[in-house]
Protein backbone atom coordinates (compact mmCIF):
# COMPACT_ATOMS: atom_id res chain seq x y z
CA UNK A 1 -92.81 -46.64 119.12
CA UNK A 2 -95.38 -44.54 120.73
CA UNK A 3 -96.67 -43.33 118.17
CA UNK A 4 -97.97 -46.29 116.83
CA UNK A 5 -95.44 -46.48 113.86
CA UNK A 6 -93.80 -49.50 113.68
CA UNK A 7 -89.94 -49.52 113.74
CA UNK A 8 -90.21 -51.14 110.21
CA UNK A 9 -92.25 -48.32 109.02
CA UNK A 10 -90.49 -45.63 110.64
CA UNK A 11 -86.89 -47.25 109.17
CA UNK A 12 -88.58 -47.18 105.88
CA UNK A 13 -89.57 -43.95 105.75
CA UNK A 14 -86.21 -42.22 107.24
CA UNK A 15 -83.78 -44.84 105.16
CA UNK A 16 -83.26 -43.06 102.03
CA UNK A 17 -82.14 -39.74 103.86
CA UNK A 18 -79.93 -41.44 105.87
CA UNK A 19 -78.64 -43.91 102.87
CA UNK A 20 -76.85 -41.22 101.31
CA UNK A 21 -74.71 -39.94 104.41
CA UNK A 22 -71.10 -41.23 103.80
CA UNK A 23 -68.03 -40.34 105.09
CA UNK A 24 -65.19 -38.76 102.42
CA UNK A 25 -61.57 -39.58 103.15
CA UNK A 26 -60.39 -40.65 106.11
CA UNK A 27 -57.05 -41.03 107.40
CA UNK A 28 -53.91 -39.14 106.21
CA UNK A 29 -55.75 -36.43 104.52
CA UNK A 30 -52.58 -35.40 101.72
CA UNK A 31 -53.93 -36.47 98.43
CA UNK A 32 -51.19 -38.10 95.64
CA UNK A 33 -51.67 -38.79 92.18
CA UNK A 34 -50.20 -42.06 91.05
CA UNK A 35 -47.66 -41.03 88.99
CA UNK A 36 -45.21 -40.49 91.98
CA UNK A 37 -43.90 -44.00 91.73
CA UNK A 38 -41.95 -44.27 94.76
CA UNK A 39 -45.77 -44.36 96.77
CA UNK A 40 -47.16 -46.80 94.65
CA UNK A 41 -45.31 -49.53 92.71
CA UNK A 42 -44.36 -52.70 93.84
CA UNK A 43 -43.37 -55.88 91.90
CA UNK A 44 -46.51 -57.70 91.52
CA UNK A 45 -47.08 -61.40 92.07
CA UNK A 46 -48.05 -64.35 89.93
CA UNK A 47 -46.13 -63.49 87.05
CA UNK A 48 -43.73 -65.33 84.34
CA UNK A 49 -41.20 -64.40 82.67
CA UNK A 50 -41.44 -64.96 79.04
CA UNK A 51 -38.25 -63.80 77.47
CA UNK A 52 -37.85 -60.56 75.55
CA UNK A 53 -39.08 -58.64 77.85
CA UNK A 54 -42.30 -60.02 78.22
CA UNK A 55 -44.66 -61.29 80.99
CA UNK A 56 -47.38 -63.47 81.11
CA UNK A 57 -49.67 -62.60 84.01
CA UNK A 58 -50.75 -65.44 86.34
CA UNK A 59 -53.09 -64.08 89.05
CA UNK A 60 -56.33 -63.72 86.91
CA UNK A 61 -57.73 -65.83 84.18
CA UNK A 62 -57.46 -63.38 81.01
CA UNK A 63 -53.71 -64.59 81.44
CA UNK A 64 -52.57 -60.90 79.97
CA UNK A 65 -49.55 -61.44 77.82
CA UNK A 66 -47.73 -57.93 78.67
CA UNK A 67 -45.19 -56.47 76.16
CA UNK A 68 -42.76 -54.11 78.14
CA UNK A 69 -43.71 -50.83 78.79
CA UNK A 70 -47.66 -52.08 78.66
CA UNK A 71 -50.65 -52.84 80.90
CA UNK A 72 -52.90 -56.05 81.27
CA UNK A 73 -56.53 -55.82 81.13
CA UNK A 74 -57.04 -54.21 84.26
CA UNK A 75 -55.10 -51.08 83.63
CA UNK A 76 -53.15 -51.39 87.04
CA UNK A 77 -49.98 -53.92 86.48
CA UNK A 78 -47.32 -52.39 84.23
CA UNK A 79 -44.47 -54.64 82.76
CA UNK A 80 -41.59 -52.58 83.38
CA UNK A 81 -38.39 -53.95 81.53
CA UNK A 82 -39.61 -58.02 82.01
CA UNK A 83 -40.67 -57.05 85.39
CA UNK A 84 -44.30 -57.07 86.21
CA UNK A 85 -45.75 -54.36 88.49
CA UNK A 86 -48.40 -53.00 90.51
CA UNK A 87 -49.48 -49.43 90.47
CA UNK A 88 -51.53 -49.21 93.39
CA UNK A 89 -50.11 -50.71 96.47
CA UNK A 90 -51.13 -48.63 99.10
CA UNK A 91 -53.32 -46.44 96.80
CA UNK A 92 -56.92 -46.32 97.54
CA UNK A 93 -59.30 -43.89 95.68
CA UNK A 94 -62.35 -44.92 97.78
CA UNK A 95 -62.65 -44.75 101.30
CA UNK A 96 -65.15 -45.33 103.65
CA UNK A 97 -66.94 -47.03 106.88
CA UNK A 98 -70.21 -49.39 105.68
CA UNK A 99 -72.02 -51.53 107.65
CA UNK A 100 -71.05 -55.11 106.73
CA UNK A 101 -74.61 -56.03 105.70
CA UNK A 102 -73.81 -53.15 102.63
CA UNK A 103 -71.58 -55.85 101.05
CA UNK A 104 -73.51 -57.64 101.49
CA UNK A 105 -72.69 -60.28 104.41
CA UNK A 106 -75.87 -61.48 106.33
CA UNK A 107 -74.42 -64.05 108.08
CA UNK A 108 -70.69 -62.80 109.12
CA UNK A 109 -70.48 -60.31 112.15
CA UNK A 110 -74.14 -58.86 111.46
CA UNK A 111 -74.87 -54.96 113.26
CA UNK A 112 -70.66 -54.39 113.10
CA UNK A 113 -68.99 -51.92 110.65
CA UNK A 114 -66.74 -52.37 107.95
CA UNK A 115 -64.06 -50.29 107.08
CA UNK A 116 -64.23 -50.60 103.06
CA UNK A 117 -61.61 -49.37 100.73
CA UNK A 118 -60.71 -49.62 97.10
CA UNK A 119 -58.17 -48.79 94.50
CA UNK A 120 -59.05 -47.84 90.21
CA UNK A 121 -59.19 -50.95 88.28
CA UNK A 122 -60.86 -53.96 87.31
CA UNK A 123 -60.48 -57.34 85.41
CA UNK A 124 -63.81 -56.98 83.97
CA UNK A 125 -66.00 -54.76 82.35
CA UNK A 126 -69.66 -54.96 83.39
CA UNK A 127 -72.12 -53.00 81.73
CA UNK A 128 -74.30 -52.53 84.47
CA UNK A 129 -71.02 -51.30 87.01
CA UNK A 130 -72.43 -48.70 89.86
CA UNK A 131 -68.64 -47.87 90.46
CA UNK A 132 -67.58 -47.68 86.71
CA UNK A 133 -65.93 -44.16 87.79
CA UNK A 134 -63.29 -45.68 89.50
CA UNK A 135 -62.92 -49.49 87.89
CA UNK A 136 -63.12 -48.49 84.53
CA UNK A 137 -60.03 -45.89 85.47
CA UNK A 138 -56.94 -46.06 85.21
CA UNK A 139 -54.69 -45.19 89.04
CA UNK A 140 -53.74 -41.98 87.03
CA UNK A 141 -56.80 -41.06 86.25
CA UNK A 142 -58.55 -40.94 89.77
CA UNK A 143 -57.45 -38.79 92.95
CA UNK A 144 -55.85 -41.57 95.56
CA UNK A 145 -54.77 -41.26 99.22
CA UNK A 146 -51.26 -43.08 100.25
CA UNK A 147 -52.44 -45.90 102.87
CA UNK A 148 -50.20 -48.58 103.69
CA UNK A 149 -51.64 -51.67 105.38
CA UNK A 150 -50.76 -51.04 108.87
CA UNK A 151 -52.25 -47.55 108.92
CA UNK A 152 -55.21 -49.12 107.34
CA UNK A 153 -55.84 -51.76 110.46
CA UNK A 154 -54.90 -48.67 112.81
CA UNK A 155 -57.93 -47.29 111.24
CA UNK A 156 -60.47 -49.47 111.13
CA UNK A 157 -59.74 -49.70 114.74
CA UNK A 158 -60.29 -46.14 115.63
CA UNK A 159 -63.17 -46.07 114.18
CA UNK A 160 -64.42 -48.98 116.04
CA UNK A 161 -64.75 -51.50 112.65
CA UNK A 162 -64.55 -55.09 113.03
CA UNK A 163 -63.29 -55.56 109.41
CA UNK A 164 -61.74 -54.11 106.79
CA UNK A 165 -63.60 -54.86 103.48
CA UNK A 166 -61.98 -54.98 100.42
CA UNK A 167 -64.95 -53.60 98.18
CA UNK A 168 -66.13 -51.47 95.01
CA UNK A 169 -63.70 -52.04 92.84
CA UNK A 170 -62.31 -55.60 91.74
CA UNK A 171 -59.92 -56.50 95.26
CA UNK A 172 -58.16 -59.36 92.62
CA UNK A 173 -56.35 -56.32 91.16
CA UNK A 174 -54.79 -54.99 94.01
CA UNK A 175 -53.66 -58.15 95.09
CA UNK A 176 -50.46 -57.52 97.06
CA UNK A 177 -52.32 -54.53 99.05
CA UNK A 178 -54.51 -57.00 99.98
CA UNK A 179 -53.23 -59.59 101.22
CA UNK A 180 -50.40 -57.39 103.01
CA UNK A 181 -53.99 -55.91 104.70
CA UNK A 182 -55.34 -59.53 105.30
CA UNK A 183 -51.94 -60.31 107.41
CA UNK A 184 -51.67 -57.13 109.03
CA UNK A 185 -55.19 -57.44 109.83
CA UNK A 186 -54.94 -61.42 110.94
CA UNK A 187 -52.04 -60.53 113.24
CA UNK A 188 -53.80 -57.25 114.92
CA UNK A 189 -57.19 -58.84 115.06
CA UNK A 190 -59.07 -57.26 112.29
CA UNK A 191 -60.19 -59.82 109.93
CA UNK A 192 -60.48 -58.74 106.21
CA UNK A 193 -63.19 -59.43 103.62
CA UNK A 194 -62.65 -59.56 99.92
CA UNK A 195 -65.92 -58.70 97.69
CA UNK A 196 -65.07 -59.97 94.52
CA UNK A 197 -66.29 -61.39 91.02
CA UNK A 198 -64.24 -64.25 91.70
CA UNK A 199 -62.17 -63.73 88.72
CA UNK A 200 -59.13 -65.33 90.30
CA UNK A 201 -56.56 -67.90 89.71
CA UNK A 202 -56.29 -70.96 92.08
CA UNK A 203 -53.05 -70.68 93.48
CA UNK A 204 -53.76 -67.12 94.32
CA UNK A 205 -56.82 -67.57 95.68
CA UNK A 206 -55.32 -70.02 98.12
CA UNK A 207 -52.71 -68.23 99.62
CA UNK A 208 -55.69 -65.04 100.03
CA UNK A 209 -57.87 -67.75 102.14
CA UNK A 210 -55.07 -68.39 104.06
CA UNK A 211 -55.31 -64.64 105.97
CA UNK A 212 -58.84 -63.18 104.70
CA UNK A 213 -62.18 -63.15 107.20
CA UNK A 214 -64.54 -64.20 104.41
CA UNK A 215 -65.39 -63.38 100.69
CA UNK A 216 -68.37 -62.02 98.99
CA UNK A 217 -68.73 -63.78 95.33
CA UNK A 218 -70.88 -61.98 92.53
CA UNK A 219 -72.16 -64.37 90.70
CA UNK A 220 -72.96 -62.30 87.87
CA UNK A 221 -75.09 -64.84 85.45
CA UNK A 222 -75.15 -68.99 85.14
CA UNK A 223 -74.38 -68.73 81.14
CA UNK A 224 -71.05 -68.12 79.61
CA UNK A 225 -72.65 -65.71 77.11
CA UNK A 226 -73.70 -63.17 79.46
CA UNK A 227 -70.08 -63.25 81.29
CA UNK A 228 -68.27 -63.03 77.61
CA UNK A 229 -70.69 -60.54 76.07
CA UNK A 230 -72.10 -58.73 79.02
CA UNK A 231 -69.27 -58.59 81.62
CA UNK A 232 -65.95 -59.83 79.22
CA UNK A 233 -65.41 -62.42 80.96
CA UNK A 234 -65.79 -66.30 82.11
CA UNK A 235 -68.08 -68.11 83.95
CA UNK A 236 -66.17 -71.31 84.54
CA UNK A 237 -63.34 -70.11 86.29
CA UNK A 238 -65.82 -68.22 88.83
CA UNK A 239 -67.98 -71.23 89.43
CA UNK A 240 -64.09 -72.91 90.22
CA UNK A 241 -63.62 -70.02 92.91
CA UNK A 242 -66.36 -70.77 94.66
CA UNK A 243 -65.46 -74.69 94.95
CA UNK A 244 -61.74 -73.50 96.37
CA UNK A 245 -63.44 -71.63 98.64
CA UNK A 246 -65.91 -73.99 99.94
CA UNK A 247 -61.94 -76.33 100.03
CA UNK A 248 -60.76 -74.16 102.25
CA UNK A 249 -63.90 -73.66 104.44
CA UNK A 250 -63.54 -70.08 104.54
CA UNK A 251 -66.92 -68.19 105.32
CA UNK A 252 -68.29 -66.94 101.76
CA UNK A 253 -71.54 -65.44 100.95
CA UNK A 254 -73.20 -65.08 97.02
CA UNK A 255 -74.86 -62.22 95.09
CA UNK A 256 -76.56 -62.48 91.60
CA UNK A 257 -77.26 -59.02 90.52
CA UNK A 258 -81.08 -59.67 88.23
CA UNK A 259 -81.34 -57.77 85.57
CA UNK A 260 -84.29 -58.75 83.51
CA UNK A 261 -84.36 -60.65 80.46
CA UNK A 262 -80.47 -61.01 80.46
CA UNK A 263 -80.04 -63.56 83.17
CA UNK A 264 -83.24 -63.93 85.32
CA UNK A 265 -85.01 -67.07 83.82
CA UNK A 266 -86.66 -69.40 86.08
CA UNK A 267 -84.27 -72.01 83.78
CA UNK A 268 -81.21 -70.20 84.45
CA UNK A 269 -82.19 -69.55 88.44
CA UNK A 270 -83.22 -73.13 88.90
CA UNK A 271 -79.77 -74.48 87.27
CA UNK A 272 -77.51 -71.79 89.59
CA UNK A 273 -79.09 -72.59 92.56
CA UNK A 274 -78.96 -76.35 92.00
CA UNK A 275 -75.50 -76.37 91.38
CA UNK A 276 -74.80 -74.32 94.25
CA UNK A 277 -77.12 -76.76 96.69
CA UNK A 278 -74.90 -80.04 94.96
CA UNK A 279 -71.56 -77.99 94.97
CA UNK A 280 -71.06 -75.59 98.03
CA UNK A 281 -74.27 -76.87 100.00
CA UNK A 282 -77.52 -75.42 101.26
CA UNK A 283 -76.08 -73.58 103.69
CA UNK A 284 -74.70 -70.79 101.11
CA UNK A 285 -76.38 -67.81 102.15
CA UNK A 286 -77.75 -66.80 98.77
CA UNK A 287 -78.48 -62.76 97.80
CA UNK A 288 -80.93 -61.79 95.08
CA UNK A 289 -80.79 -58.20 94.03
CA UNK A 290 -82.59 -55.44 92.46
CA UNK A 291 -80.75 -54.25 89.38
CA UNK A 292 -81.21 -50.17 88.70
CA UNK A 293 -80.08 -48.58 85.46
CA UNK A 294 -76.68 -47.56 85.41
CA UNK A 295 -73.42 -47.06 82.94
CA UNK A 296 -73.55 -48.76 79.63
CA UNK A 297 -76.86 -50.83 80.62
CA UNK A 298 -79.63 -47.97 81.10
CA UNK A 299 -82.22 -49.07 78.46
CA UNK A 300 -83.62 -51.83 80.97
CA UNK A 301 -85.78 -50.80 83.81
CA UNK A 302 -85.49 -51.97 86.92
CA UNK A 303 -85.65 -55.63 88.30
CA UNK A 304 -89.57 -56.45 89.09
CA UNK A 305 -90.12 -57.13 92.97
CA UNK A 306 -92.09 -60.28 92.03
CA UNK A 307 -88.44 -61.54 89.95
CA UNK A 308 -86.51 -61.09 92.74
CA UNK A 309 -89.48 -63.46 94.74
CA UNK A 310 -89.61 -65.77 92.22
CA UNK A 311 -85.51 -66.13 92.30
CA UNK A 312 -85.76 -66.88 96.23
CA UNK A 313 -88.72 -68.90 96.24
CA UNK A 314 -86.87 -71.03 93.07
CA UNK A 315 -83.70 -71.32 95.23
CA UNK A 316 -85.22 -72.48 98.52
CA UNK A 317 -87.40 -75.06 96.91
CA UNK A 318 -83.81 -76.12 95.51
CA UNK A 319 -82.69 -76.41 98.79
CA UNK A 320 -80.86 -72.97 99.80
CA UNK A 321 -82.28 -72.60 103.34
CA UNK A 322 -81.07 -68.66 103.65
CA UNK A 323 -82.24 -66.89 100.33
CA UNK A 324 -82.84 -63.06 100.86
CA UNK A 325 -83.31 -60.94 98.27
CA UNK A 326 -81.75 -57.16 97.96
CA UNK A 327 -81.92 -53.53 97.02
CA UNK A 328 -86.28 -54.02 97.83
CA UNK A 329 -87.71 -53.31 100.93
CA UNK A 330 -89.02 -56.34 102.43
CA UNK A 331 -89.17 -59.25 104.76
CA UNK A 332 -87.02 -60.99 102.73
CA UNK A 333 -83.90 -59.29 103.97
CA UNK A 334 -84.76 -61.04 107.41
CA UNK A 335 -82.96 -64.44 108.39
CA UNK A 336 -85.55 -67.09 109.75
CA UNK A 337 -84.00 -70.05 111.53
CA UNK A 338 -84.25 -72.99 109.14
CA UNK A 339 -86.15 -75.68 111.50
CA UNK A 340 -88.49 -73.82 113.24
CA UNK A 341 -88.82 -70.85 110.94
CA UNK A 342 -88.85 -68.24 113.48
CA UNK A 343 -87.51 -64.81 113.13
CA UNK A 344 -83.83 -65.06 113.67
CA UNK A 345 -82.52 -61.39 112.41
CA UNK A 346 -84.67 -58.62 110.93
CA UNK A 347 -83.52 -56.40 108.56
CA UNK A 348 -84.47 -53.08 106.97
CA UNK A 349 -81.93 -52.20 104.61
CA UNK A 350 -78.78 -51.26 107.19
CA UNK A 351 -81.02 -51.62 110.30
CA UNK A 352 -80.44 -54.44 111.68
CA UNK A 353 -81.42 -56.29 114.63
CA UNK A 354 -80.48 -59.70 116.19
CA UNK A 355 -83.93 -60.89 118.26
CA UNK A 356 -83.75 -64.39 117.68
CA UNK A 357 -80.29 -65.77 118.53
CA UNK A 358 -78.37 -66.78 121.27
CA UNK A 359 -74.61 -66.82 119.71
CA UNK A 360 -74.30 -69.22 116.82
CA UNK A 361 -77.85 -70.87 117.59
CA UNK A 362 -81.51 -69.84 117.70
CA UNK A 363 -83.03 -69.28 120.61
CA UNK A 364 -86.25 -71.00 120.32
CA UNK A 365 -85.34 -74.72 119.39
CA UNK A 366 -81.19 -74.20 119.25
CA UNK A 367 -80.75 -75.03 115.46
CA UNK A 368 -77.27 -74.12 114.71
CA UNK A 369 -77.00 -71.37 112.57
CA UNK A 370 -73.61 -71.49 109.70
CA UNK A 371 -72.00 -67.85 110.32
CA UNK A 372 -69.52 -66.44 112.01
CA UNK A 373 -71.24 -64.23 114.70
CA UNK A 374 -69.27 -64.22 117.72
C-alpha cells in the first residue's frame, strides 16, 4: 500500500469492524413459528419401531428410546403415535452468507462464499457452545423462516455462493433437510458442506457422503471424560466418523477447540494428532483454535497464543504437514507448500489470498497440494 502499511497490518487493524457485519434473513422474508406443522414435520429417518408405541432412534449414537408423544435428546424428533418425526425440515433459524474459511475449510474452495444455514437443536450439550441460543432450543422456542431445499440452492446461487454450509447448530439433527439440500445441491451444482461434531451413526453417515461437498469434524477433546462430562457425549463414535469418512474419500477438514487445562496437554495433543497421522493420514488439514469464554464455561480465560503454538508445532512434528491454528492473528493461518515450504495461501482472518498456487499444485516446485480448489 502506499502508505507503507502492509496489507497484513492494514487487514488487522480494519478486521474486527468488518467481522461483525452479517447479513439477517435472507430469502422469503415471512417468519413461522414451528408449531404450524404442516411447514415443518416430516417422518424422520433411521428409526425402529419398538412396539407400544415406541421408537428407538437410529441416526445418532445416544440411541434415544422415545415414548409416544416425546422428544430424543436433541429436542427436534417427536414420536408421534410409533412414528418418529422431524420438526424442522425446511426450518432454519439462522441464515447467512460466510466465507468458507469461517467454518473453517482451508483447503476446499478457499476466497468463495458459503451460504450457511441452521435449524434449533443439538445432540450435545457443550459447555463452551457460541451458538447455545439456538442449539440448546427447542424449534418452538426460536423464530424460523420456511426454506425448502430447492429455494435454498436458488439462493446460494443468487448470491453468487459456491456452497451451501450446513453450520452452527448440530447439521446431524436436521438430517432429512440436509441431505434433501446435499441432492438438490449435487444435481444443480452447488456442493454442500456439513460442519459437524461427528456425532453420527454409520449407516447415516454413508448415505450423507454419498451427496455432501465435504465435512468439517470438531474434534472436541482426545479423552472420553471431557466428551461425557464436558460435552455429554462420546468420543469413540466420533473418532469412528472420521475413519468412514476418510472410507469414503470425501474431502474433510478437523477443528479442536483448546480450552486450557481441560483438554490442551502436550499428552493429550501428541496422542490426537498421532492417531490422526496413523488413521486418516498427514494430509488432514488440522485447525487449532482459540477458545473465548462463553455459556456455561466462563470461569476460564482465554486459550494462551503460545498453547495454540505448542498444539501445531506438536502436530507437525507428528507428521500433520497443514496445522494452522485459529481465532489468533498470525502466520499460522497461512498454508505453506509442504516440500519447499513456500508461501502457498496467506491468510488474515477472512482475507484471503491465493499467491502461491497454480490449481491443485504449487507454483514453485509443483508439489501437489490435497484440496479441492478448482
Amino acid at each position: 500500500m502506499s502508505n507503507g502499511i502492509s496489507r497484513r497490518s492494514f487487514i488487522k487493524n480494519t478486521a474486527v469492524a468488518c467481522s461483525a457485519c452479517a447479513l439477517p434473513f435472507i430469502g422469503t422474508p415471512a417468519l413461522f413459528p414451528a408449531k404450524e406443522d404442516g411447514l415443518f414435520v416430516r417422518e424422520a429417518k433411521y428409526y425402529e419401531k419398538m412396539g407400544d408405541k415406541k421408537i428407538t432412534c437410529k441416526l445418532c449414537p445416544h440411541e434415544c428410546r422415545v415414548a409416544d408423544l416425546e422428544r430424543g435428546t436433541c429436542g427436534v424428533r417427536e414420536n408421534r403415535g410409533g412414528v418418529y418425526h422431524t420438526l424442522v425440515y425446511g426450518n432454519p433459524c439462522s441464515l447467512n452468507v460466510d466465507p468458507i474459511e469461517k467454518k473453517p475449510f482451508f483447503h476446499y474452495f478457499p476466497t468463495t462464499s458459503a451460504f450457511s444455514l441452521a435449524t434449533a437443536g443439538c445432540n450435545f450439550v457443550c459447555k463452551f457452545c457460541q451458538n447455545w441460543e439456538i442449539s440448546q432450543k427447542r424449534p418452538e422456542q426460536v423464530k424460523s423462516i420456511k426454506l425448502l431445499p430447492p429455494a435454498v440452492i436458488d439462493i446460494a446461487k443468487e448470491r453468487n455462493c459456491k456452497t451451501v454450509a450446513h453450520t452452527y447448530t448440530e447439521p446431524v439433527v436436521f438430517f432429512e433437510y440436509l441431505l434433501d439440500c446435499a441432492i438438490e445441491g449435487k444435481k444443480k451444482g452447488v456442493p454442500n458442506i456439513m460442519v459437524s461434531n461427528g456425532f453420527i451413526q454409520e449407516k447415516p453417515m454413508r448415505e450423507l457422503c454419498k451427496y455432501l461437498g465435504a465435512v468439517k469434524i470438531d474434534l472436541k477433546a482426545f479423552t472420553e471424560s471431557f466428551y461425557r462430562d464436558i460435552c455429554a457425549g462420546e468420543l469413540k463414535p466420533v473418532l469412528n466418523t472420521l475413519k468412514v469418512l476418510k472410507e469414503e474419500k470425501i474431502w474433510f477438514e478437523i477443528v479442536v477447540l483448546l480450552i486450557p487445562t481441560l483438554n490442551d496437554g502436550k499428552d493429550e495433543i501428541g496422542s490426537m494428532t498421532k492417531w490422526i497421522v496413523k488413521e486418516l493420514g498427514s494430509d488432514v488439514p488440522l485447525h487449532f483454535s482459540r477458545y473465548y469464554p462463553t455459556f456455561m464455561l466462563k470461569n476460564i480465560p482465554p486459550t494462551p497464543p503460545e498453547t495454540l503454538q505448542r498444539a501445531r508445532k506438536i502436530a507437525m512434528d507428528n507428521g500433520v504437514k497443514f496445522a494452522y491454528v485459529g481465532n489468533l492473528f498470525s502466520d499460522s493461518e497461512n498454508t505453506y507448500c509442504p516440500s519447499c515450504k513456500k508461501l502457498l495461501i496467506e491468510r488474515m482472518q477472512y482475507s484471503v489470498e491465493i499467491v502461491g498456487m497454480n490449481r491443485n499444485k504449487c507454483k514453485y516446485c509443483n508439489t501437489v497440494i490435497p484440496g479441492v480448489f478448482n
